[in-house]
Protein backbone atom coordinates (compact mmCIF):
# COMPACT_ATOMS: atom_id res chain seq x y z
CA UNK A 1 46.94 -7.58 -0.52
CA UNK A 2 45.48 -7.40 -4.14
CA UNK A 3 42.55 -9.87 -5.13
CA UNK A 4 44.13 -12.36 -7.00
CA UNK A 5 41.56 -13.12 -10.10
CA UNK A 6 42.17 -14.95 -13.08
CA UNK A 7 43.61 -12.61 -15.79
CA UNK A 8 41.79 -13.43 -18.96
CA UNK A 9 44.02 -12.76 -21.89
CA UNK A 10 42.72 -9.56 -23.88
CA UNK A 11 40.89 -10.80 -26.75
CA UNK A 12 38.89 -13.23 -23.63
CA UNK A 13 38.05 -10.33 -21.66
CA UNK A 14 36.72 -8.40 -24.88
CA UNK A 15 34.45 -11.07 -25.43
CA UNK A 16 33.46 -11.06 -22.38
CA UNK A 17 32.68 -7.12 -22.18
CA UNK A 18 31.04 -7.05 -25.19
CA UNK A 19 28.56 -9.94 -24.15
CA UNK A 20 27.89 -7.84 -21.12
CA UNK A 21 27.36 -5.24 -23.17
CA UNK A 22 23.67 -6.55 -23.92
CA UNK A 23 23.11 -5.47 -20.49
CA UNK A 24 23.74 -1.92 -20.84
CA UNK A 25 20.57 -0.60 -19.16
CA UNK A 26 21.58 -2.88 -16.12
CA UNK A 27 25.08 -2.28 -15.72
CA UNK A 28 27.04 0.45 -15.52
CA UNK A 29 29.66 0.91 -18.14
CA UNK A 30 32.58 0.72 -15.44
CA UNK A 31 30.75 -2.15 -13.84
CA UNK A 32 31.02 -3.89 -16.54
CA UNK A 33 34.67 -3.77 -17.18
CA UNK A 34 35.13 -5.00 -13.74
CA UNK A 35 32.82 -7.88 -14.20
CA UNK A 36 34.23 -8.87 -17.77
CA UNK A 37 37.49 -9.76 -16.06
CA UNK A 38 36.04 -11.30 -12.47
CA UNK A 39 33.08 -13.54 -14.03
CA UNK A 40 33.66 -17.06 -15.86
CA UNK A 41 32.08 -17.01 -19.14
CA UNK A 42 29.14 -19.62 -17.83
CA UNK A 43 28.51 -16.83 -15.42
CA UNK A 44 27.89 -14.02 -18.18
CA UNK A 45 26.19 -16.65 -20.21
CA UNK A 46 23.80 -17.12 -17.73
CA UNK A 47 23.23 -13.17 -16.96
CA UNK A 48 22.53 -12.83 -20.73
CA UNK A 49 20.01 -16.14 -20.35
CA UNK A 50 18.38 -14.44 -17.47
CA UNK A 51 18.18 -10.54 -19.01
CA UNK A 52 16.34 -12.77 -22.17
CA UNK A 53 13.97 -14.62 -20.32
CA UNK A 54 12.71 -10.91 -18.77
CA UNK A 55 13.75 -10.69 -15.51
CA UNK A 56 13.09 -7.20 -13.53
CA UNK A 57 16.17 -5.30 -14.60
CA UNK A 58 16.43 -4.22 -10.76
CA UNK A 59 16.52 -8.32 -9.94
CA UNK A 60 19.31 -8.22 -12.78
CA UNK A 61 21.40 -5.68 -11.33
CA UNK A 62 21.05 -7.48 -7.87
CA UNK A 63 22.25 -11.06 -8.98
CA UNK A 64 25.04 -9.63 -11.54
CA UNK A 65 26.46 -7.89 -8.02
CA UNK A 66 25.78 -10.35 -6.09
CA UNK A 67 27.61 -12.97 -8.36
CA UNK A 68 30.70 -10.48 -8.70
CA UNK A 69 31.04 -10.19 -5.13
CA UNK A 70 30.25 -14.41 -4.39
CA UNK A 71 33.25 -14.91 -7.23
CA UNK A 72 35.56 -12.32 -5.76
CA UNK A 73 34.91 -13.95 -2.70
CA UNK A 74 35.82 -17.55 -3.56
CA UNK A 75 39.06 -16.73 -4.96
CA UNK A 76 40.03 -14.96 -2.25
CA UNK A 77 39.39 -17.46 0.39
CA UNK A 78 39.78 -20.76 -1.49
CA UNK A 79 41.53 -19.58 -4.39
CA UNK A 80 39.61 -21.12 -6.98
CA UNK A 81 36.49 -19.28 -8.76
CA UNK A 82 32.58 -20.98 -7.33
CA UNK A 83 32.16 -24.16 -8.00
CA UNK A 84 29.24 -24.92 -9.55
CA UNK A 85 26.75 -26.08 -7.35
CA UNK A 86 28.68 -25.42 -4.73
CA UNK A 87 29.01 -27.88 -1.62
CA UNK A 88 27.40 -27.25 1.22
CA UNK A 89 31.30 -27.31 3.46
CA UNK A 90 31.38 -23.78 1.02
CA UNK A 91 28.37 -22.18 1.85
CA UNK A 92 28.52 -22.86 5.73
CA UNK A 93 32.18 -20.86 5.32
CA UNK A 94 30.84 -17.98 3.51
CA UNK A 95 28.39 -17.72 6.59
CA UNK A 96 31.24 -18.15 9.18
CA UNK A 97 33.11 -15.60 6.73
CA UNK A 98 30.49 -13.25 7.31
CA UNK A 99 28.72 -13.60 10.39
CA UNK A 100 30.75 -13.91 13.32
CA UNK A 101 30.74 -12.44 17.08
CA UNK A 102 33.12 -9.17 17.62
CA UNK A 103 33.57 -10.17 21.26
CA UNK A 104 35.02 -13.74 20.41
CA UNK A 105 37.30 -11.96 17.74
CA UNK A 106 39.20 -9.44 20.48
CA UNK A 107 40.50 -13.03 21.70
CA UNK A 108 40.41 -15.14 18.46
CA UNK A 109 41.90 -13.83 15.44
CA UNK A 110 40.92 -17.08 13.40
CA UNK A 111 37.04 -16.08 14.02
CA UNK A 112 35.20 -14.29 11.63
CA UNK A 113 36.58 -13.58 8.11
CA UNK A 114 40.52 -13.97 8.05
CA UNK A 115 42.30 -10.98 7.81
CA UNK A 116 43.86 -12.08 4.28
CA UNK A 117 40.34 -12.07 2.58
CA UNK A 118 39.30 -8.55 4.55
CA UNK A 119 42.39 -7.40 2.51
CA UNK A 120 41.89 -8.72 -0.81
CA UNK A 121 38.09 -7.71 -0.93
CA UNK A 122 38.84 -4.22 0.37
CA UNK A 123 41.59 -3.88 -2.45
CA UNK A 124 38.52 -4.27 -4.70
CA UNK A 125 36.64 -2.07 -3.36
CA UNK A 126 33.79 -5.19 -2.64
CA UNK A 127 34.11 -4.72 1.56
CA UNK A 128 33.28 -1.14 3.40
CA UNK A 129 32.54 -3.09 6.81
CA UNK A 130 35.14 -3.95 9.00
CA UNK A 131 32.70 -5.99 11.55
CA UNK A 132 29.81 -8.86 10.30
CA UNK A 133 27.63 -8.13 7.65
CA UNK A 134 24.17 -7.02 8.25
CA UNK A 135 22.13 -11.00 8.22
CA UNK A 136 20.16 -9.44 5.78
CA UNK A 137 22.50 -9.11 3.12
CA UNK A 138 23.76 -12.89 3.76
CA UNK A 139 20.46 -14.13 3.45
CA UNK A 140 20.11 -11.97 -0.09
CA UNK A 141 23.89 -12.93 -1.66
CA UNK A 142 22.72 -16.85 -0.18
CA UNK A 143 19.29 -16.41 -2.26
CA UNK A 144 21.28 -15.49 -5.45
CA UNK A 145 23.85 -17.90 -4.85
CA UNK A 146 20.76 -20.50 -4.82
CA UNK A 147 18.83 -18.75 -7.84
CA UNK A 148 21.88 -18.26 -9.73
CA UNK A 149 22.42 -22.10 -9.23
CA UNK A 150 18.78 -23.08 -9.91
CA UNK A 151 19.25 -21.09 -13.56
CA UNK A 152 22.08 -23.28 -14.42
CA UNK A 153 19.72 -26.45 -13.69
CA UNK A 154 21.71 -27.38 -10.80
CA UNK A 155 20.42 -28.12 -7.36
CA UNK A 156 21.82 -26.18 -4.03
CA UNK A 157 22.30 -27.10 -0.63
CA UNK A 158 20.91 -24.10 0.14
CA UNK A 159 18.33 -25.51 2.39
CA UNK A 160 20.89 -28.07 4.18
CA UNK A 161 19.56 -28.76 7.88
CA UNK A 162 23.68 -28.11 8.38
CA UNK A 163 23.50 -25.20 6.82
CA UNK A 164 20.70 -23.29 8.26
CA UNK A 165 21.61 -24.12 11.62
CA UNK A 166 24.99 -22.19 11.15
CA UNK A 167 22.95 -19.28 9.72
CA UNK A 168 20.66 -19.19 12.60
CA UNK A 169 23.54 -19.56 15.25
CA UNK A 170 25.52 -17.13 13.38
CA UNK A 171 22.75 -14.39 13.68
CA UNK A 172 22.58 -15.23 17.13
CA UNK A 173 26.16 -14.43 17.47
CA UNK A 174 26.23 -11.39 15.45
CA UNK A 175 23.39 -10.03 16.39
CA UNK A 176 23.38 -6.14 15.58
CA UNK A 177 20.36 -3.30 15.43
CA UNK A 178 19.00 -3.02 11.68
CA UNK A 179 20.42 -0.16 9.81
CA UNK A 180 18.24 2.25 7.81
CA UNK A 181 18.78 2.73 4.06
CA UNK A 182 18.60 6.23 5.09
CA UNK A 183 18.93 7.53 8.49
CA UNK A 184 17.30 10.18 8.15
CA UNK A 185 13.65 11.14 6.60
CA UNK A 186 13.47 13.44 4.05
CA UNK A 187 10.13 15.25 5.25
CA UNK A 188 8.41 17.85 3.86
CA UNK A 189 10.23 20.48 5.68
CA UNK A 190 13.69 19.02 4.38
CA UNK A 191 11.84 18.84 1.01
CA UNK A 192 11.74 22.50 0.96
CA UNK A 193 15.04 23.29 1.38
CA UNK A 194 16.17 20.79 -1.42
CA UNK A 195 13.42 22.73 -3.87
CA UNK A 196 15.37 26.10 -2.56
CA UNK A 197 19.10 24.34 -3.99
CA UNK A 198 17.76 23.58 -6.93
CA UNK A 199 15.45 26.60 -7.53
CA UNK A 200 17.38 27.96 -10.39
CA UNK A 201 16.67 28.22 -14.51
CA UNK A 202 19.04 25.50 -15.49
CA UNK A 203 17.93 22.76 -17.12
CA UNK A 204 19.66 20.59 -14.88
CA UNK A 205 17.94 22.86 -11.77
CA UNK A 206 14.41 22.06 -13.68
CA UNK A 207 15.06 18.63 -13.66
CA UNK A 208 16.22 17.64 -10.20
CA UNK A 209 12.94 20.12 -8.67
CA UNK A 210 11.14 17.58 -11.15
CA UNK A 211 12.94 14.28 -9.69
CA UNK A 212 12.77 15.41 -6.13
CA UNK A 213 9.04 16.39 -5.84
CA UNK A 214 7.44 13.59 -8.03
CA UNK A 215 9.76 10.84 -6.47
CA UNK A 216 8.60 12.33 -2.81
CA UNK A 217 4.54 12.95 -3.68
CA UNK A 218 3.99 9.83 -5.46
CA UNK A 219 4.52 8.15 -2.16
CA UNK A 220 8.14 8.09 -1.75
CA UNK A 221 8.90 6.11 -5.26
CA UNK A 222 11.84 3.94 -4.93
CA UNK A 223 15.01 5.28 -6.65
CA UNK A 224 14.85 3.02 -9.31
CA UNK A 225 11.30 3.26 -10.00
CA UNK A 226 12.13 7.01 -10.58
CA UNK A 227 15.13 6.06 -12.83
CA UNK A 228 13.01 3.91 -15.29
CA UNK A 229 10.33 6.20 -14.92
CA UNK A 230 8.63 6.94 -18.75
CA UNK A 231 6.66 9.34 -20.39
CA UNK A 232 4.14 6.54 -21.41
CA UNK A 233 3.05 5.65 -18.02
CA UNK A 234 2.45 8.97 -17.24
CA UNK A 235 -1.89 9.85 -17.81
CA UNK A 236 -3.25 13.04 -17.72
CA UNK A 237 -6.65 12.98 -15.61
CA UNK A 238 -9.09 15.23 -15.02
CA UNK A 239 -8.53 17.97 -12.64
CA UNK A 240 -9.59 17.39 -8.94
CA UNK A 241 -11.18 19.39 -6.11
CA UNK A 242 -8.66 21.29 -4.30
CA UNK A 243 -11.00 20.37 -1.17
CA UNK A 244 -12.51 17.20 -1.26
CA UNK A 245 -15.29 18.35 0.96
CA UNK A 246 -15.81 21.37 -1.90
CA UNK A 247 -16.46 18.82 -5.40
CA UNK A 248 -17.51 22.55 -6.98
CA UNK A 249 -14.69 24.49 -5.67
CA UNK A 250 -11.52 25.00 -7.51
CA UNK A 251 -9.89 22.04 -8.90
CA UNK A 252 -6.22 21.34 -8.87
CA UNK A 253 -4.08 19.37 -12.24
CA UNK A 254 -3.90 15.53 -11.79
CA UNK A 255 -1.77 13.11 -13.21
CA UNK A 256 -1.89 9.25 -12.95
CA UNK A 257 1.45 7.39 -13.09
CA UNK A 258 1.06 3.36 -14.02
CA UNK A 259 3.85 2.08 -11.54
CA UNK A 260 4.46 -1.18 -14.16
CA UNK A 261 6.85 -3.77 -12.95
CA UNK A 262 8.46 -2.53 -9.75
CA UNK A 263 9.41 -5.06 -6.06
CA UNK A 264 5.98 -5.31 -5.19
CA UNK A 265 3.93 -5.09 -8.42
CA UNK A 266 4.14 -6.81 -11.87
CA UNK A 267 4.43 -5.70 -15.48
CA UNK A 268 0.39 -6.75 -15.94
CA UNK A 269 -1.37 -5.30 -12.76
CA UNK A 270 -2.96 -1.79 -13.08
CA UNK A 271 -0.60 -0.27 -10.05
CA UNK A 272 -0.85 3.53 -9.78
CA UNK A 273 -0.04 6.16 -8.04
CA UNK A 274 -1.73 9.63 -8.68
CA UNK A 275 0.22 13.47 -8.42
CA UNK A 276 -2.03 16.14 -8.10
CA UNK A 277 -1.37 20.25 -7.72
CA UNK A 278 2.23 21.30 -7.45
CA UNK A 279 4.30 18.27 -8.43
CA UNK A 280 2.12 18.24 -12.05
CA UNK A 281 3.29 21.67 -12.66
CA UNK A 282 6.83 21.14 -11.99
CA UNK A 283 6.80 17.75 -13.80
CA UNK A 284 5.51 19.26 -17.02
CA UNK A 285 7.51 21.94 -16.87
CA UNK A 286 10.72 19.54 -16.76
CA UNK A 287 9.01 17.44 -19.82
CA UNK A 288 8.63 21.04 -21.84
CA UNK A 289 11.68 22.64 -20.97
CA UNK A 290 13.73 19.33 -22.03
CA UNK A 291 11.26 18.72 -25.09
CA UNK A 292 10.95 15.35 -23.84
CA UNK A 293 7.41 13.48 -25.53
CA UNK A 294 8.64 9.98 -25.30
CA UNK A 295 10.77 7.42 -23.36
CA UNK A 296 12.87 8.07 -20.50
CA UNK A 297 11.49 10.74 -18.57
CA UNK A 298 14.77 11.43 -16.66
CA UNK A 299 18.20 12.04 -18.04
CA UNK A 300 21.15 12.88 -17.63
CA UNK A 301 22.39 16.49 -18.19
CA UNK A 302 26.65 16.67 -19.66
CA UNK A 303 28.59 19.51 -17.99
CA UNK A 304 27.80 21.73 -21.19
CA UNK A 305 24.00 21.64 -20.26
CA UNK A 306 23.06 19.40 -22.76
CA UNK A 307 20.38 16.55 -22.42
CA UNK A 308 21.27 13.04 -23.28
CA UNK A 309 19.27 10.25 -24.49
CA UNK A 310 19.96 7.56 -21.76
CA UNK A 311 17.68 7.40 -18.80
CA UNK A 312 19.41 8.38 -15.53
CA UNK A 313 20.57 5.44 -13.05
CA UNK A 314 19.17 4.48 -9.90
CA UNK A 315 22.68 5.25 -8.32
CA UNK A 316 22.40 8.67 -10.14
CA UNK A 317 19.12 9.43 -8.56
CA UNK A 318 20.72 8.71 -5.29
CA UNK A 319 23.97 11.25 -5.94
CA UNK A 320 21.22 13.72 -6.96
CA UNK A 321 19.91 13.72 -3.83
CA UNK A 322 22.83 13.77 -1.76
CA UNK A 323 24.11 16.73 -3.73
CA UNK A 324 21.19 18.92 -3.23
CA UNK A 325 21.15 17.69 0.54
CA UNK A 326 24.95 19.16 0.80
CA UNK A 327 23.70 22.39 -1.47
CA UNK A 328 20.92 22.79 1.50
CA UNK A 329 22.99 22.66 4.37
CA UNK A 330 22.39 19.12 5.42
CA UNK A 331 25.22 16.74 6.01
CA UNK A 332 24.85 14.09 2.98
CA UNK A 333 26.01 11.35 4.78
CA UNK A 334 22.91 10.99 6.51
CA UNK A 335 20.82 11.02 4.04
CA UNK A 336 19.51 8.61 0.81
CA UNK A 337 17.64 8.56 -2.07
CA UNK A 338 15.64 5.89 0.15
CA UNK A 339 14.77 9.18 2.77
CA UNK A 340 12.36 9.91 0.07
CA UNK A 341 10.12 6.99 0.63
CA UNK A 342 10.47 7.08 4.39
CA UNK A 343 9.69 10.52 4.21
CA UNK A 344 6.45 10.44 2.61
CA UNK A 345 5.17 8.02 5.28
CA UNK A 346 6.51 9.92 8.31
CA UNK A 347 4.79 12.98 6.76
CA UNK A 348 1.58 11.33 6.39
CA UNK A 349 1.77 9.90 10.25
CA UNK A 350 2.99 13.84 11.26
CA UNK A 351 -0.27 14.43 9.67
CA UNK A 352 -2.32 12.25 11.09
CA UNK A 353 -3.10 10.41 7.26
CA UNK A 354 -4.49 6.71 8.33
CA UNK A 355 -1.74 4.30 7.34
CA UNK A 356 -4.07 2.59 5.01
CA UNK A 357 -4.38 5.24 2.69
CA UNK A 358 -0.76 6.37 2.63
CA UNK A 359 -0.09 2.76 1.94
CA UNK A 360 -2.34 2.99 -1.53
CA UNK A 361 0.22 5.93 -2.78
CA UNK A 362 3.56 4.39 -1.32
CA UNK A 363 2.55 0.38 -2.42
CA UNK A 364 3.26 -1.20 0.72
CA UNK A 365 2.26 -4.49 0.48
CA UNK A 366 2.06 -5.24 4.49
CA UNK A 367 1.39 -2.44 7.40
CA UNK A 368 4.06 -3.79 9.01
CA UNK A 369 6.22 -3.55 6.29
CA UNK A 370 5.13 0.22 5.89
CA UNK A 371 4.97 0.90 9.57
CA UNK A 372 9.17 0.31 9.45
CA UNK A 373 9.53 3.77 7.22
CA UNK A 374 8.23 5.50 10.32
CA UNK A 375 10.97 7.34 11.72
CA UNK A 376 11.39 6.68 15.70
CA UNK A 377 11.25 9.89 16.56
CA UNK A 378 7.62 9.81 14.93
CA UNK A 379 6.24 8.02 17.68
CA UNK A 380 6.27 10.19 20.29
CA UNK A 381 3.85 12.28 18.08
CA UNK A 382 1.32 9.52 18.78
CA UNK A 383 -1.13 8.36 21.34
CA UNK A 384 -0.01 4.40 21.53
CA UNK A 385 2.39 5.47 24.26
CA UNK A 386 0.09 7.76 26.25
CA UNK A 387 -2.45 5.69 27.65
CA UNK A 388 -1.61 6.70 30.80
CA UNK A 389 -0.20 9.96 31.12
C-alpha cells in the first residue's frame, strides 16, 4: 500500500521546497523534497521560526524528522494530517501504534500497529522494524510532538495522567533489551586497521585518516560534532611532555579543540577537548593538503578528486566509517560512526584510565551515562566481579 499524502499542486510544493531551502545545512537536499510535499505549510513555517530563533542545528534535524514521520503517520492511520494540538484519544494511539506485546499479536492481529499503516510507512521508507519501537524513540517523537506544539503556542496533553499510564503499561508490555547505536566498539586495535584502508595519497585517503583519528582521540566526538567541526575552534598550544613524569623530556604537538554548542555543552561555555602527538600531525596534514584555512574543516571530496565547499554531513561521517570498516575486513553492519565514541571509553577502561578523566575528553555529563559506552565484554577485564575468586 502507498502512503496516501496530500498532493500539493506544483507551484505549492515549490514554495514549500524553497522555504525549506533556508535550512540547507540541516536538511539534506533529498530530504527536503520529501518533506516539501509531506509537511503543511504551518509546519515549515514553524521549522523556519525555530532555525531563526537559533536552535542547535542537530535539535533541528531531530524535530524536522520527527515531524515528517508524526505527519506520515497520521495520515496513514487516521487519514487526515496532525491536528494541531492534538487530543490526547491521538497520542494514546500513536503509543498503542507503537508499543505493543509480540506475544499478544501471534493471537491478535488488531494489537499493535495495523497491518495497513506497517504498509503505508514501509512504502515510504519511514518503518525498518517489523516488531515495537525501541520506548526510547516514542518517548523522543512524543517530546517533539509536545515541543513542536509548545512552538506553535498551543498546549499538549502530553502530560495526561491517561496518557502516561498507557506509556508506562505499554513499556511494560514491550519490554525489549536496549540496542547499541553501534554494536560494536571501534577500539584502538580496529582503529588501526581503518588507518591501514585509508593509508593511501588521495586526498580523499588524507581526509578520512584525518576524520577517523581526531573523531576517535578527542574522546570519541559524536558524528555530528565532527561534521560541523571548524577550523576556528581549532588552537594551537604549546607542545607537551611526551611523559608526563619527564616535564624536560621530549615534547609531543598539541592542539586544543573548543567543542562549542554540542548535546551536552552550549555555544558560551569554554568546552574542550585537547589532541596531542599523532592525531595533530595527521590533522594538519589534511588542513595543508586540502589548503583549507577557514570554515568547515571537513568536506566532501566529488568522484574527480576535487574538494567542495560544503561541510560533510553527520550521515556522511557515518558512511565514511562503514566504508573503511568493509575496506578493513570488518562486516559494516556491525559497526557505527557512534563505535567511535564507545571506543574511546572502552580503550581507556582496557587501559586502566580512571573514568573521571576519560570523561573530561569524551564530555560525559554523568558516570553513569559514560559507564553505558563500556562494551560488556569490557567487564570481565575488571576486578568488580572478582571479589571472590
Amino acid at each position: 500500500m502507498d502512503l496516501r499524502l496530500p498532493k500539493p499542486g506544483s507551484d505549492q510544493k515549490l514554495r514549500r521546497a524553497e522555504a525549506l531551502d533556508a535550512l540547507e545545512s540541516v536538511l539534506p537536499f533529498d530530504r527536503r523534497d520529501f518533506l516539501a510535499e509531506l509537511l503543511t505549510d504551518d509546519d515549515v513555517e514553524t521549522l523556519r521560526h525555530l532555525a531563526k530563533e537559533g536552535i542547535g542545528e542537530n535539535s533541528l534535524r531531530a524535530l524536522a524528522s520527527d515531524l515528517g514521520y508524526l505527519e506520515a503517520w497520521s495520515l496513514a492511520a487516521t487519514g487526515f494530517s496532525l491536528p494541531w494540538p492534538a487530543p490526547e484519544a491521538l497520542l494514546i494511539k500513536f503509543v498503542a501504534h507503537h508499543l505493543w506485546d509480540p506475544a499478544k499479536r501471534e493471537t491478535d492481529i488488531s494489537h499493535g500497529m495495523p497491518e495497513d499503516v506497517t504498509a503505508a510507512l514501509k512504502s515510504a521508507k519511514l518503518l525498518r522494524v517489523d516488531g515495537p519501537h525501541a520506548p526510547s524513540t516514542v518517548r523522543r517523537r512524543l517530546s517533539s510532538w509536545s515541543t513542536l506544539t509548545k512552538w506553535r503556542g498551543l498546549k499538549g496533553k502530553f502530560n495526561a495522567p491517561g496518557l502516561q499510564s498507557a506509556i508506562k503499561l505499554a513499556v511494560r508490555a514491550s519490554a525489549r533489551p536496549r540496542g547499541r547505536k553501534s554494536r560494536k566498539a571501534v577500539t584502538a586495535d580496529i582503529l588501526t586497521a581503518l588507518l591501514k584502508a585509508c593509508a593511501g595519497d588521495r586526498l580523499v585517503d588524507v581526509r578520512d585518516r584525518a576524520l577517523l583519528i581526531t573523531a576517535f582521540a578527542s574522546g570519541g566526538r559524536r558524528r555530528s560534532e565532527i561534521a560541523s567541526l571548524r577550523v576556528e575552534q581549532i588552537i594551537e598550544e604549546e607542545p607537551v611532555p611526551a611523559d608526563p613524569k619527564d616535564p624536560e623530556g621530549p615534547k609531543l604537538p598539541c592542539l586544543k579543540i573548543r567543542l562549542g554548542r554540542t548535546k551536552t555543552t552550549q555555544a558560551d561555555t569554554d568546552a574542550f577537548v585537547l589532541l596531542v602527538g599523532r592525531p595533530v600531525l595527521v590533522l594538519k596534514d589534511w588542513l595543508e593538503r586540502a589548503g583549507i584555512s577557514e570554515g568547515a574543516v571537513f568536506r566532501g571530496i566529488d568522484r574527480w578528486g576535487n574538494l567542495e565547499k560544503r561541510a560533510l554531513t553527520p550521515q556522511a561521517v557515518n558512511l565514511i566509517l562503514k566504508r573503511r570498516i568493509a575496506e578493513a575486513g570488518f562486516d559494516p553492519m556491525a559497526f557505527s560512526a557512534h563505535g567511535l565514541r564507545s571506543g574511546y571509553l572502552t580503550e581507556t577502561a582496557r587501559r586502566g584510565i580512571p573514568l573521571p578523566e576519560a570523561m573530561q575528553q569524551s564530555q560525559h555529563r554523568s558516570v553513569q551515562q559514560a559507564s553505558n559506552y563500556y562494551n560488556d565484554a569490557e567487564r570481565t577485564l575488571g576486578r568488580a566481579a572478582r571479589i571472590i575468586v
